[in-house]
PDB file of N, CA and C in Angstrom:
ATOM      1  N   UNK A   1       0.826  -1.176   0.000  1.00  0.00           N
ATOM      2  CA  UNK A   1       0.000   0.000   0.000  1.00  0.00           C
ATOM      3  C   UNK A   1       0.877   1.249   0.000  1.00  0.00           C
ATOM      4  N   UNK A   2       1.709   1.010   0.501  1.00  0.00           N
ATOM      5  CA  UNK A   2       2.848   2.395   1.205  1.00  0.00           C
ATOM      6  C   UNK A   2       3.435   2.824  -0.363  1.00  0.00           C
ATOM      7  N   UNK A   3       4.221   1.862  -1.156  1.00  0.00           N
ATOM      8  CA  UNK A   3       4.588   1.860  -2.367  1.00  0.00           C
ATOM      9  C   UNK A   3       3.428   2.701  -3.149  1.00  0.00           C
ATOM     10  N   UNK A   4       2.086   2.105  -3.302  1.00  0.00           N
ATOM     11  CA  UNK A   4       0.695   2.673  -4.503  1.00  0.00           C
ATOM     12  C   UNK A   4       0.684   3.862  -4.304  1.00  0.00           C
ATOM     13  N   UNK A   5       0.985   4.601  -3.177  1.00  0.00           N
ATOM     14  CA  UNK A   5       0.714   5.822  -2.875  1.00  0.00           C
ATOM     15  C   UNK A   5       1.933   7.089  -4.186  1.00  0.00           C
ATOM     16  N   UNK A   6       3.167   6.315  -4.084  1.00  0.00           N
ATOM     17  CA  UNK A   6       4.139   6.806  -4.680  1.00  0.00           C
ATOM     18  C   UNK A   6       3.737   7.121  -6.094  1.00  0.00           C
ATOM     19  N   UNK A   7       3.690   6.501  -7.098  1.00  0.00           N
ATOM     20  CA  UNK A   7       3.536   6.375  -8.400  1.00  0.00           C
ATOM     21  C   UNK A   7       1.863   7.369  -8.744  1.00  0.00           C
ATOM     22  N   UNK A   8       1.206   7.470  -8.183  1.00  0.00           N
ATOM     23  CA  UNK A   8      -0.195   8.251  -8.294  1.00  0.00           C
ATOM     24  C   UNK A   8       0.295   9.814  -7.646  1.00  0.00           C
ATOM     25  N   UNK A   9       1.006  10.137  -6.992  1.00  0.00           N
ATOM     26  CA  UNK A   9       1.499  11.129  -6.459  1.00  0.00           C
ATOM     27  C   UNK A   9       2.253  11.973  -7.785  1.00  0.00           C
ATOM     28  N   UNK A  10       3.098  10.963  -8.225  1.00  0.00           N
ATOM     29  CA  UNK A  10       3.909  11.286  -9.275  1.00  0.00           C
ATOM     30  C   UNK A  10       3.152  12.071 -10.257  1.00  0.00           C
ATOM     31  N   UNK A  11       2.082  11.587 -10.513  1.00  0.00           N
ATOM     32  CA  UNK A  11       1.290  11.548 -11.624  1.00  0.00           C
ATOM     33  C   UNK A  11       0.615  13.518 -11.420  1.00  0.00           C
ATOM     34  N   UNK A  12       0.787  13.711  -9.993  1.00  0.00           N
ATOM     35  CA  UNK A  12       0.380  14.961  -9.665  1.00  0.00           C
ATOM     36  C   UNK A  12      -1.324  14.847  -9.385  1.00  0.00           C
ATOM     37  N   UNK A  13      -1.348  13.526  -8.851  1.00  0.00           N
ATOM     38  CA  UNK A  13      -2.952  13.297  -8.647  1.00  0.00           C
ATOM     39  C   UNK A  13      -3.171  13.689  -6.719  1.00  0.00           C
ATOM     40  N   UNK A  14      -4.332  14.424  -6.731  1.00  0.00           N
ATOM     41  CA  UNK A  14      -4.561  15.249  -5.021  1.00  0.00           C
ATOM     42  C   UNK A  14      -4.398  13.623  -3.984  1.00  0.00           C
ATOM     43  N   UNK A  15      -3.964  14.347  -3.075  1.00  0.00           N
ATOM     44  CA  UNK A  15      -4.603  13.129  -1.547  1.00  0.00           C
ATOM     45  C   UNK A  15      -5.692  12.570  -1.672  1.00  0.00           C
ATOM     46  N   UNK A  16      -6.800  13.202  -2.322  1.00  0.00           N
ATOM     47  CA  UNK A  16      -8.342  12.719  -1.953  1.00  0.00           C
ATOM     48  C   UNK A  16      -8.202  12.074  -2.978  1.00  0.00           C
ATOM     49  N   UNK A  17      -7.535  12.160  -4.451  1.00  0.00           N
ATOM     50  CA  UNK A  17      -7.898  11.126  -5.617  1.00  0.00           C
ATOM     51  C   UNK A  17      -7.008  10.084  -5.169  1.00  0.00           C
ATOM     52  N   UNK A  18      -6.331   9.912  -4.610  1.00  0.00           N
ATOM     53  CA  UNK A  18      -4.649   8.905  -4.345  1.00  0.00           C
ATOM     54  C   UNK A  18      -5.655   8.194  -3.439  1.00  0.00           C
ATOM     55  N   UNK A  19      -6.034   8.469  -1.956  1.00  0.00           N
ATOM     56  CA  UNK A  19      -6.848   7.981  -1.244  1.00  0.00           C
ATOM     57  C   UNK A  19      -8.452   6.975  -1.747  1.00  0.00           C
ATOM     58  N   UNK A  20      -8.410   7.140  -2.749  1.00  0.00           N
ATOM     59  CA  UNK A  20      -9.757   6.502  -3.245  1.00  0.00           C
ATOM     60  C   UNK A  20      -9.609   5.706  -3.739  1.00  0.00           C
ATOM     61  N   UNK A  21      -8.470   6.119  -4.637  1.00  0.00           N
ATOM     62  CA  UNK A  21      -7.425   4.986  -6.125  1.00  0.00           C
ATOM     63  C   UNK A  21      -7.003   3.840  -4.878  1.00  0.00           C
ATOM     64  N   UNK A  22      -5.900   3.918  -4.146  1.00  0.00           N
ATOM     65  CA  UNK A  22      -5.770   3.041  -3.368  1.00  0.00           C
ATOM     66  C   UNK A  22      -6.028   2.425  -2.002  1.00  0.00           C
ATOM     67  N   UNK A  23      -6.999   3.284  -1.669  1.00  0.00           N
ATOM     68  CA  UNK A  23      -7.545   2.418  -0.334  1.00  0.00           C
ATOM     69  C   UNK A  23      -7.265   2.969   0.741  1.00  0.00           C
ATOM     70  N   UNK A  24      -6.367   3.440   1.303  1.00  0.00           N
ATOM     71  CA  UNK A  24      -5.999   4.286   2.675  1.00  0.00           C
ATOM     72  C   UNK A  24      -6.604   5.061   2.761  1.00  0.00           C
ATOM     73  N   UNK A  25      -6.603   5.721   4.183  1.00  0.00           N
ATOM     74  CA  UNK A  25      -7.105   6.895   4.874  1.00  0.00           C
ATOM     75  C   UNK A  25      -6.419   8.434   4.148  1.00  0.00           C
ATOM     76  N   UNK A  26      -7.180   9.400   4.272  1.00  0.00           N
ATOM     77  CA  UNK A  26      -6.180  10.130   3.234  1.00  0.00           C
ATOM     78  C   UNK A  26      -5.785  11.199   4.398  1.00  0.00           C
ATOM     79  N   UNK A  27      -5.661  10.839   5.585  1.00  0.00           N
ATOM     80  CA  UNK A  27      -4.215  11.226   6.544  1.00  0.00           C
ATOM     81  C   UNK A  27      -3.331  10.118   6.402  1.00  0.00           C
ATOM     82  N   UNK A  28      -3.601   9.309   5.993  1.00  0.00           N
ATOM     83  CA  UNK A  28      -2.419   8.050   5.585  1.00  0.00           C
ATOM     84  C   UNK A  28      -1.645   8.849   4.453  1.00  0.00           C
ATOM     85  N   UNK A  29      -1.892   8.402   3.331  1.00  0.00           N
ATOM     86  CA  UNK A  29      -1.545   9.256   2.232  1.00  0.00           C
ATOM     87  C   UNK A  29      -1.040  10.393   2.304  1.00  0.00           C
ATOM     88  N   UNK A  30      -1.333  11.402   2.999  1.00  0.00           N
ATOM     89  CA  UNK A  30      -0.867  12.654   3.625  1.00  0.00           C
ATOM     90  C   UNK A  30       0.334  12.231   4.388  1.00  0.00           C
ATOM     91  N   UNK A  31       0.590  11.432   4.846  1.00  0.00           N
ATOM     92  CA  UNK A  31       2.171  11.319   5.804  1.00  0.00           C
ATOM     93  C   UNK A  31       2.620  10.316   4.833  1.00  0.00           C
ATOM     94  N   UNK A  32       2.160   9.611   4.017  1.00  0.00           N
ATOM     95  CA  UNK A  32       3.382   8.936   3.484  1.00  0.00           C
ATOM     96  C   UNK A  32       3.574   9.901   2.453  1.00  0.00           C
ATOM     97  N   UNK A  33       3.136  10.482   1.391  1.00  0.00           N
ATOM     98  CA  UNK A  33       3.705  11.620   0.628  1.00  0.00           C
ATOM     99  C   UNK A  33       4.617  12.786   1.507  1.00  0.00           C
ATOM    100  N   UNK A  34       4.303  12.994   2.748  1.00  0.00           N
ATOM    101  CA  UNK A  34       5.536  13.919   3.360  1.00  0.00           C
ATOM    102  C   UNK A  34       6.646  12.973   3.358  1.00  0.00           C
ATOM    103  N   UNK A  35       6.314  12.039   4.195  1.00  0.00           N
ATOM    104  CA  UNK A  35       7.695  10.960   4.175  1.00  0.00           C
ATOM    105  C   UNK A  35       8.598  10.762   3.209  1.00  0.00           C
ATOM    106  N   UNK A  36       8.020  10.552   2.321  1.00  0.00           N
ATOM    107  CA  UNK A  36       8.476  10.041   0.773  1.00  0.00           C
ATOM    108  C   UNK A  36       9.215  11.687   0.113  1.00  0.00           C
ATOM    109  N   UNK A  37       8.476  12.660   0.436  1.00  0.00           N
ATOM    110  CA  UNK A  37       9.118  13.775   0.230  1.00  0.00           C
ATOM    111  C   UNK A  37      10.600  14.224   0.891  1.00  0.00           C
ATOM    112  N   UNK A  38      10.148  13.877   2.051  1.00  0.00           N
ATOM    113  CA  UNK A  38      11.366  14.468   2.872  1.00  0.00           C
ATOM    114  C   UNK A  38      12.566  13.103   2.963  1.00  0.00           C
ATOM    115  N   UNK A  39      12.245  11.767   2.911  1.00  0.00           N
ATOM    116  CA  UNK A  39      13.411  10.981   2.914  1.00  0.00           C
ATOM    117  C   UNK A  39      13.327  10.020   1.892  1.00  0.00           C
ATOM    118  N   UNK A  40      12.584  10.557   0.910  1.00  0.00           N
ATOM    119  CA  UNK A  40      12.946   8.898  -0.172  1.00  0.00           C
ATOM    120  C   UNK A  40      12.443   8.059   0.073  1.00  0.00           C
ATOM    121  N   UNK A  41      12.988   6.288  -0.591  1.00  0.00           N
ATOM    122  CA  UNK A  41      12.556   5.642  -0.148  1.00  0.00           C
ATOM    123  C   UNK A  41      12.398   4.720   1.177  1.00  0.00           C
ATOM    124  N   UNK A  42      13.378   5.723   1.643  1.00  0.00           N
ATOM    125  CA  UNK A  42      13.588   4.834   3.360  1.00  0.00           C
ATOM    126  C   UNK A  42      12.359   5.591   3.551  1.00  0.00           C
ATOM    127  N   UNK A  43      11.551   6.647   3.573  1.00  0.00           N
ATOM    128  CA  UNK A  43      10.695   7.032   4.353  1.00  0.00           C
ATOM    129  C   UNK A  43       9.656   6.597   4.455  1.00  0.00           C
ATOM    130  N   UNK A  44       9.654   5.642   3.287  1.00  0.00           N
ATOM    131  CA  UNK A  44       8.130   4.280   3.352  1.00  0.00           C
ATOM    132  C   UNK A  44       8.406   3.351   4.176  1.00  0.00           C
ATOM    133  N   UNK A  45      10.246   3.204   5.273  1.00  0.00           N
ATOM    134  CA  UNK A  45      10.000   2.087   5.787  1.00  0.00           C
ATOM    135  C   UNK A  45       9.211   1.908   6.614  1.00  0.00           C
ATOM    136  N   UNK A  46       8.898   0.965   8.021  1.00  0.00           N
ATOM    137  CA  UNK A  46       8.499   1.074   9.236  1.00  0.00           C
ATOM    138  C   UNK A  46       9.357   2.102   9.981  1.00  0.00           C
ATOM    139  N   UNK A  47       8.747   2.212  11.013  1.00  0.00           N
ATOM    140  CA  UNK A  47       9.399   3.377  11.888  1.00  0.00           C
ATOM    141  C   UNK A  47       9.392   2.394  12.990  1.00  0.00           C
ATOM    142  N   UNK A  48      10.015   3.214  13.908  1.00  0.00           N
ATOM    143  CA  UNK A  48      10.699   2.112  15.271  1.00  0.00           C
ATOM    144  C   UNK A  48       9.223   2.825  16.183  1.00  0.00           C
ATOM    145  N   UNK A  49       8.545   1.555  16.831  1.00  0.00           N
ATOM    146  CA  UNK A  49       7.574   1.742  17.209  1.00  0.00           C
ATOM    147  C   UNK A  49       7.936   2.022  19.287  1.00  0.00           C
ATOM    148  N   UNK A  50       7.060   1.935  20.079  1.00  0.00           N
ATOM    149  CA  UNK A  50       7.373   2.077  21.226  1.00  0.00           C
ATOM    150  C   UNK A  50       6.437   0.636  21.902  1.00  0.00           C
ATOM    151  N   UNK A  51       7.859   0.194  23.281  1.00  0.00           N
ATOM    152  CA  UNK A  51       7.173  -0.901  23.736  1.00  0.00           C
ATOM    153  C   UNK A  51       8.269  -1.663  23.622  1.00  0.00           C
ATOM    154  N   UNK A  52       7.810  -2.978  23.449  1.00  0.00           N
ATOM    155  CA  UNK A  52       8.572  -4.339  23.353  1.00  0.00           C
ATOM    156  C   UNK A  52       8.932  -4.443  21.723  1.00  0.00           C
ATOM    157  N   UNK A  53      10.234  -4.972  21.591  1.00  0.00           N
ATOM    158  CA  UNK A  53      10.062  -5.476  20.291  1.00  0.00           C
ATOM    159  C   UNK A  53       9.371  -6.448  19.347  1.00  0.00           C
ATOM    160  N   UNK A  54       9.297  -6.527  18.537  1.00  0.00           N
ATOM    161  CA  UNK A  54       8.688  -8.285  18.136  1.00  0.00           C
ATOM    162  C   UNK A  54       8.770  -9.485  18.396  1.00  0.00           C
ATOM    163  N   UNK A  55       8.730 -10.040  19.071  1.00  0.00           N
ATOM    164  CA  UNK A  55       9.162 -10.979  19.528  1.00  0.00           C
ATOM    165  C   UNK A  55       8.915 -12.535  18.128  1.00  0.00           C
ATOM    166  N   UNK A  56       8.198 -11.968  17.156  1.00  0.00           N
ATOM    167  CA  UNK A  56       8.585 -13.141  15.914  1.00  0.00           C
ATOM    168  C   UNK A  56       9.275 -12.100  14.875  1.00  0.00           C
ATOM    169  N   UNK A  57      10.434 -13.292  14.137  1.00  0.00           N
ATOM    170  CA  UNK A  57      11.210 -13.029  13.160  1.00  0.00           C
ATOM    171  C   UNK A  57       9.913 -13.012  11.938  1.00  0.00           C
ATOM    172  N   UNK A  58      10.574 -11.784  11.075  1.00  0.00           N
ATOM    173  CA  UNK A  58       9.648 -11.884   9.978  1.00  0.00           C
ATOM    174  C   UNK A  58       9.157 -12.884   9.161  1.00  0.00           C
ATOM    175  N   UNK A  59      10.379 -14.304   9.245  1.00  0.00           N
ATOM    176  CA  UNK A  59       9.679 -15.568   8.673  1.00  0.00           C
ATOM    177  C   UNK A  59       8.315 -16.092   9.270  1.00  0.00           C
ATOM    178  N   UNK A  60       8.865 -15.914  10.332  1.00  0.00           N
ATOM    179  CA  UNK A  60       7.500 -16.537  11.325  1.00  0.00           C
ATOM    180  C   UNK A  60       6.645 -15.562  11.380  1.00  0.00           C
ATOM    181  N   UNK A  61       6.205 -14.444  11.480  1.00  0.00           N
ATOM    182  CA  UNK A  61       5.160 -13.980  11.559  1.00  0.00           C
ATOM    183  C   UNK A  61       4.244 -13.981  10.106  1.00  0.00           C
ATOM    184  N   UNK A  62       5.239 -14.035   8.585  1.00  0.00           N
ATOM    185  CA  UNK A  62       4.829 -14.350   7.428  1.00  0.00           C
ATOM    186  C   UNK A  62       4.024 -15.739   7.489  1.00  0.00           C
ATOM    187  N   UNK A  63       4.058 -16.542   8.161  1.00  0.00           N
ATOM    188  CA  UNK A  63       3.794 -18.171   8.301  1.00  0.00           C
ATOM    189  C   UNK A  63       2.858 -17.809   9.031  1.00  0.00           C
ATOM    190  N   UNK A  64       2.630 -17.270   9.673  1.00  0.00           N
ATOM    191  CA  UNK A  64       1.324 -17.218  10.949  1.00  0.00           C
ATOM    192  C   UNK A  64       0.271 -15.658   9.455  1.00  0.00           C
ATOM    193  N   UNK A  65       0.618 -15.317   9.033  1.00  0.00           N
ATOM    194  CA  UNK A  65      -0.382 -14.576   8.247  1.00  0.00           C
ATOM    195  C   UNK A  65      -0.589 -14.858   6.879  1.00  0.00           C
ATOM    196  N   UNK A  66       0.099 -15.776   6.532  1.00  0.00           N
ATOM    197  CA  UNK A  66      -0.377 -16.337   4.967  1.00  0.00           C
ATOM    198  C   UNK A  66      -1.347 -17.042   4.849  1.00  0.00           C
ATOM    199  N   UNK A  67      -1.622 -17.959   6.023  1.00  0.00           N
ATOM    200  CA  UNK A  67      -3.302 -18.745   5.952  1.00  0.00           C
ATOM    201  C   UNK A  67      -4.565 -17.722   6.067  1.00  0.00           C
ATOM    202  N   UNK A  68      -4.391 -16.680   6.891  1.00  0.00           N
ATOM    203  CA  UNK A  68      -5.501 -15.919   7.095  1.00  0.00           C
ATOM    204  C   UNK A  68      -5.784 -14.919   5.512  1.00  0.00           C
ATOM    205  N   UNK A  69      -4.120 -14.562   5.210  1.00  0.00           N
ATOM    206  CA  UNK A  69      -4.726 -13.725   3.759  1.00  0.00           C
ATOM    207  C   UNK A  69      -5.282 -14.477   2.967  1.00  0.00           C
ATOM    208  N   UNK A  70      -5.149 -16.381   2.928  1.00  0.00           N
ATOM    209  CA  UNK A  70      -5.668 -16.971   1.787  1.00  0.00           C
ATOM    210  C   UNK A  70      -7.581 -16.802   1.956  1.00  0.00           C
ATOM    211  N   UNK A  71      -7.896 -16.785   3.427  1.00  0.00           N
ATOM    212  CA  UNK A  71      -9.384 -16.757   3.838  1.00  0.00           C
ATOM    213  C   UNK A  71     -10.039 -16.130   2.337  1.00  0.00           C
ATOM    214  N   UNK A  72     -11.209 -16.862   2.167  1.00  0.00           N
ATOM    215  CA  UNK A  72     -11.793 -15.819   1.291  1.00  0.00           C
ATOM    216  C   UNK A  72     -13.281 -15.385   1.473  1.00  0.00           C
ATOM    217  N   UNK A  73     -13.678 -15.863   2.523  1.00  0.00           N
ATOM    218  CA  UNK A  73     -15.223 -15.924   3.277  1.00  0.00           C
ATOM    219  C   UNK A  73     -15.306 -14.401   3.692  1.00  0.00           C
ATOM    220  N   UNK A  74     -16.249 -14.440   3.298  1.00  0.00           N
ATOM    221  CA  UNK A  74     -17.246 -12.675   3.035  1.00  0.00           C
ATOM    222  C   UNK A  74     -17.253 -12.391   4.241  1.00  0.00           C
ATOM    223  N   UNK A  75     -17.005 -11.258   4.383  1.00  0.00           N
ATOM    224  CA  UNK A  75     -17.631 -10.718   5.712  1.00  0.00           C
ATOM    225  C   UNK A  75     -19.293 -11.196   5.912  1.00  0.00           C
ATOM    226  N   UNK A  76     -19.629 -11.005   7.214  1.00  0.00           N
ATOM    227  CA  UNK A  76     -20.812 -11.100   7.403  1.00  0.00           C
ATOM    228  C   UNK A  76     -21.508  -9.631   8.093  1.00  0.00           C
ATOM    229  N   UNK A  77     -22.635  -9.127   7.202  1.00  0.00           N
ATOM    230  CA  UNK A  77     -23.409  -7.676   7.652  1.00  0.00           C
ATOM    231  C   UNK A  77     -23.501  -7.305   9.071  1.00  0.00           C
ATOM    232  N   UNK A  78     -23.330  -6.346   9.250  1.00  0.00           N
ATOM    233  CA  UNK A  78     -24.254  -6.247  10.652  1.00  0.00           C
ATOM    234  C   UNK A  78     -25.103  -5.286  10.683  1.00  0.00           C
ATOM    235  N   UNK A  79     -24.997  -5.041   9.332  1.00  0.00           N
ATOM    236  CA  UNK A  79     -26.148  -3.924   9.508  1.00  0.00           C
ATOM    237  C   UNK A  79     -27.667  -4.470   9.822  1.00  0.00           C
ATOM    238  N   UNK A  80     -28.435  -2.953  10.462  1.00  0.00           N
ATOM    239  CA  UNK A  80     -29.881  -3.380  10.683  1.00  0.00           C
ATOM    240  C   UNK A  80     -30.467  -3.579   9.699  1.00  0.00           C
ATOM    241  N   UNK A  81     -31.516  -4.305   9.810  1.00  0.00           N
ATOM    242  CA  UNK A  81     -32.679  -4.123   8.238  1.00  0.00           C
ATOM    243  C   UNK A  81     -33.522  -2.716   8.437  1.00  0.00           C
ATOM    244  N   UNK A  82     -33.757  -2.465   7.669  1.00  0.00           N
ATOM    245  CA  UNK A  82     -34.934  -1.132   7.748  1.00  0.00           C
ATOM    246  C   UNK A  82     -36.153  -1.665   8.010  1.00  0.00           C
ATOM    247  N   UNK A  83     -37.067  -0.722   8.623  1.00  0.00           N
ATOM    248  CA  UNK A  83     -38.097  -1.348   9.458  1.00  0.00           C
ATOM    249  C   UNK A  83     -39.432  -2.598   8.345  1.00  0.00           C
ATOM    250  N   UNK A  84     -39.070  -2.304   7.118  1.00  0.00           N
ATOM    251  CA  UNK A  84     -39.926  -2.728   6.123  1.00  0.00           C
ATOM    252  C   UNK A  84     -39.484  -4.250   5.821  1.00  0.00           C
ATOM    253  N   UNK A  85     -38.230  -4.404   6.433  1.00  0.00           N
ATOM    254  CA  UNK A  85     -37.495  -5.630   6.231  1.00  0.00           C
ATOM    255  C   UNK A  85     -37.944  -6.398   7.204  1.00  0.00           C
ATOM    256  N   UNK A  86     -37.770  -5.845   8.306  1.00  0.00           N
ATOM    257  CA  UNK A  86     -37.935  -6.480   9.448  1.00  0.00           C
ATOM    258  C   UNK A  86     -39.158  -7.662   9.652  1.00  0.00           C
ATOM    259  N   UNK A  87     -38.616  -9.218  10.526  1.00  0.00           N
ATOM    260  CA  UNK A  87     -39.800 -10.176  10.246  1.00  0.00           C
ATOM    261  C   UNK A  87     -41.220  -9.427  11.451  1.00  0.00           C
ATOM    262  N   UNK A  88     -41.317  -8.614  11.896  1.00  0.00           N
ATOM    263  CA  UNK A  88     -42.757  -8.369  12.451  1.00  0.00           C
ATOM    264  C   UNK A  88     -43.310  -7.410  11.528  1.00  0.00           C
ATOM    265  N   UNK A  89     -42.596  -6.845  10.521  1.00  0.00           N
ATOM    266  CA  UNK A  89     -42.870  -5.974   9.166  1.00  0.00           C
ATOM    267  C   UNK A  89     -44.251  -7.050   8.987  1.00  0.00           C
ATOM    268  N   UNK A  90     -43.490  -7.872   8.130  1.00  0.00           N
ATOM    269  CA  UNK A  90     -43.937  -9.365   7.498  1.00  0.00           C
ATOM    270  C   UNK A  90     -44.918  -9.908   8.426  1.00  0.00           C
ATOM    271  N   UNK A  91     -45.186  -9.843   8.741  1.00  0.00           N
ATOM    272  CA  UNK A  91     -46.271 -10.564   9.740  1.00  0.00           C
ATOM    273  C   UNK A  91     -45.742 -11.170  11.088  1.00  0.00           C
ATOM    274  N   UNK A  92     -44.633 -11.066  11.091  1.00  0.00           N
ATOM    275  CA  UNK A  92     -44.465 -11.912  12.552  1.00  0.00           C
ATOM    276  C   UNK A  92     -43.305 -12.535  12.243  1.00  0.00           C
ATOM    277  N   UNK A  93     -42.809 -12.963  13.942  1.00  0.00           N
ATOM    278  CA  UNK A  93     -41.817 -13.706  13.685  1.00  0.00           C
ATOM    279  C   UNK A  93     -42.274 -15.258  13.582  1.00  0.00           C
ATOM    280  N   UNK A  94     -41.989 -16.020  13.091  1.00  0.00           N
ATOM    281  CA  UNK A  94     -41.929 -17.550  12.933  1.00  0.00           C
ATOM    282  C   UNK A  94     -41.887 -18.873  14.339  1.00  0.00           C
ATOM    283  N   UNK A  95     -42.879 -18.957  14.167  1.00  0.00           N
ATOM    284  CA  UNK A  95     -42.586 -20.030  16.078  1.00  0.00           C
ATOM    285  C   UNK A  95     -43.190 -18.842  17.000  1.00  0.00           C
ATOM    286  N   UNK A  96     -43.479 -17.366  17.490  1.00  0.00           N
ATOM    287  CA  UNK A  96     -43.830 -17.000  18.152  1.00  0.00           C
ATOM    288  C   UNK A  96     -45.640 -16.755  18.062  1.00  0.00           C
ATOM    289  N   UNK A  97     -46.099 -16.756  19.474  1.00  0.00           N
ATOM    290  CA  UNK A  97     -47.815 -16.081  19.332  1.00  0.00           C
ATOM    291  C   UNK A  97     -47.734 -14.889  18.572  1.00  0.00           C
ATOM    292  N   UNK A  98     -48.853 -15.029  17.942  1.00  0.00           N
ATOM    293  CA  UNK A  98     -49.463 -13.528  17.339  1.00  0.00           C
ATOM    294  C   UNK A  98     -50.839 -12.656  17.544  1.00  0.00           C
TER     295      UNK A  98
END
């Protein structure tokens, strides 16, 4: 993602079009175009975070996240139904008195 931001920038395309084209927040986009401005390409690296270090080597944490990126099961909604949807809309719910 950090990279997509680069090449659309180039192009002289705004934060808000870069942000749409690729997916980030466009305060994301906004600090990685400063970054990228002010240090190149080191400035897309990670930054040294605060806390403990990692405690897995990048092999291993690649091995623990390659099964989950293969997932391909849909999210599931949570949105509400609108009241027209709704089963007492319809007559009722199913199995209950009416």
């Amino acid at each position: 993602m950090r990279a997509q931001v680069v090449p659309h920038a180039a192009r002289g395309r705004s934060h808000a079009c870069v942000a749409r084209e690729t997916g980030p927040h466009l305060d994301t986009v906004r600090r990685r175009r400063g970054r990228f401005t002010q240090a190149g390409l080191h400035g897309l690296d990670d930054r040294q975070r605060r806390g403990l270090p990692s405690s897995f080597t990048p092999p291993q944490a690649a091995e623990v996240e390659a099964p989950a990126c293969r997932l391909s099961r849909p999210r599931r909604s949570s949105r509400v139904p609108p009241p027209a949807e709704r089963p007492e809309a319809r007559g009722g719910v199913p199995g209950t008195p009416q």
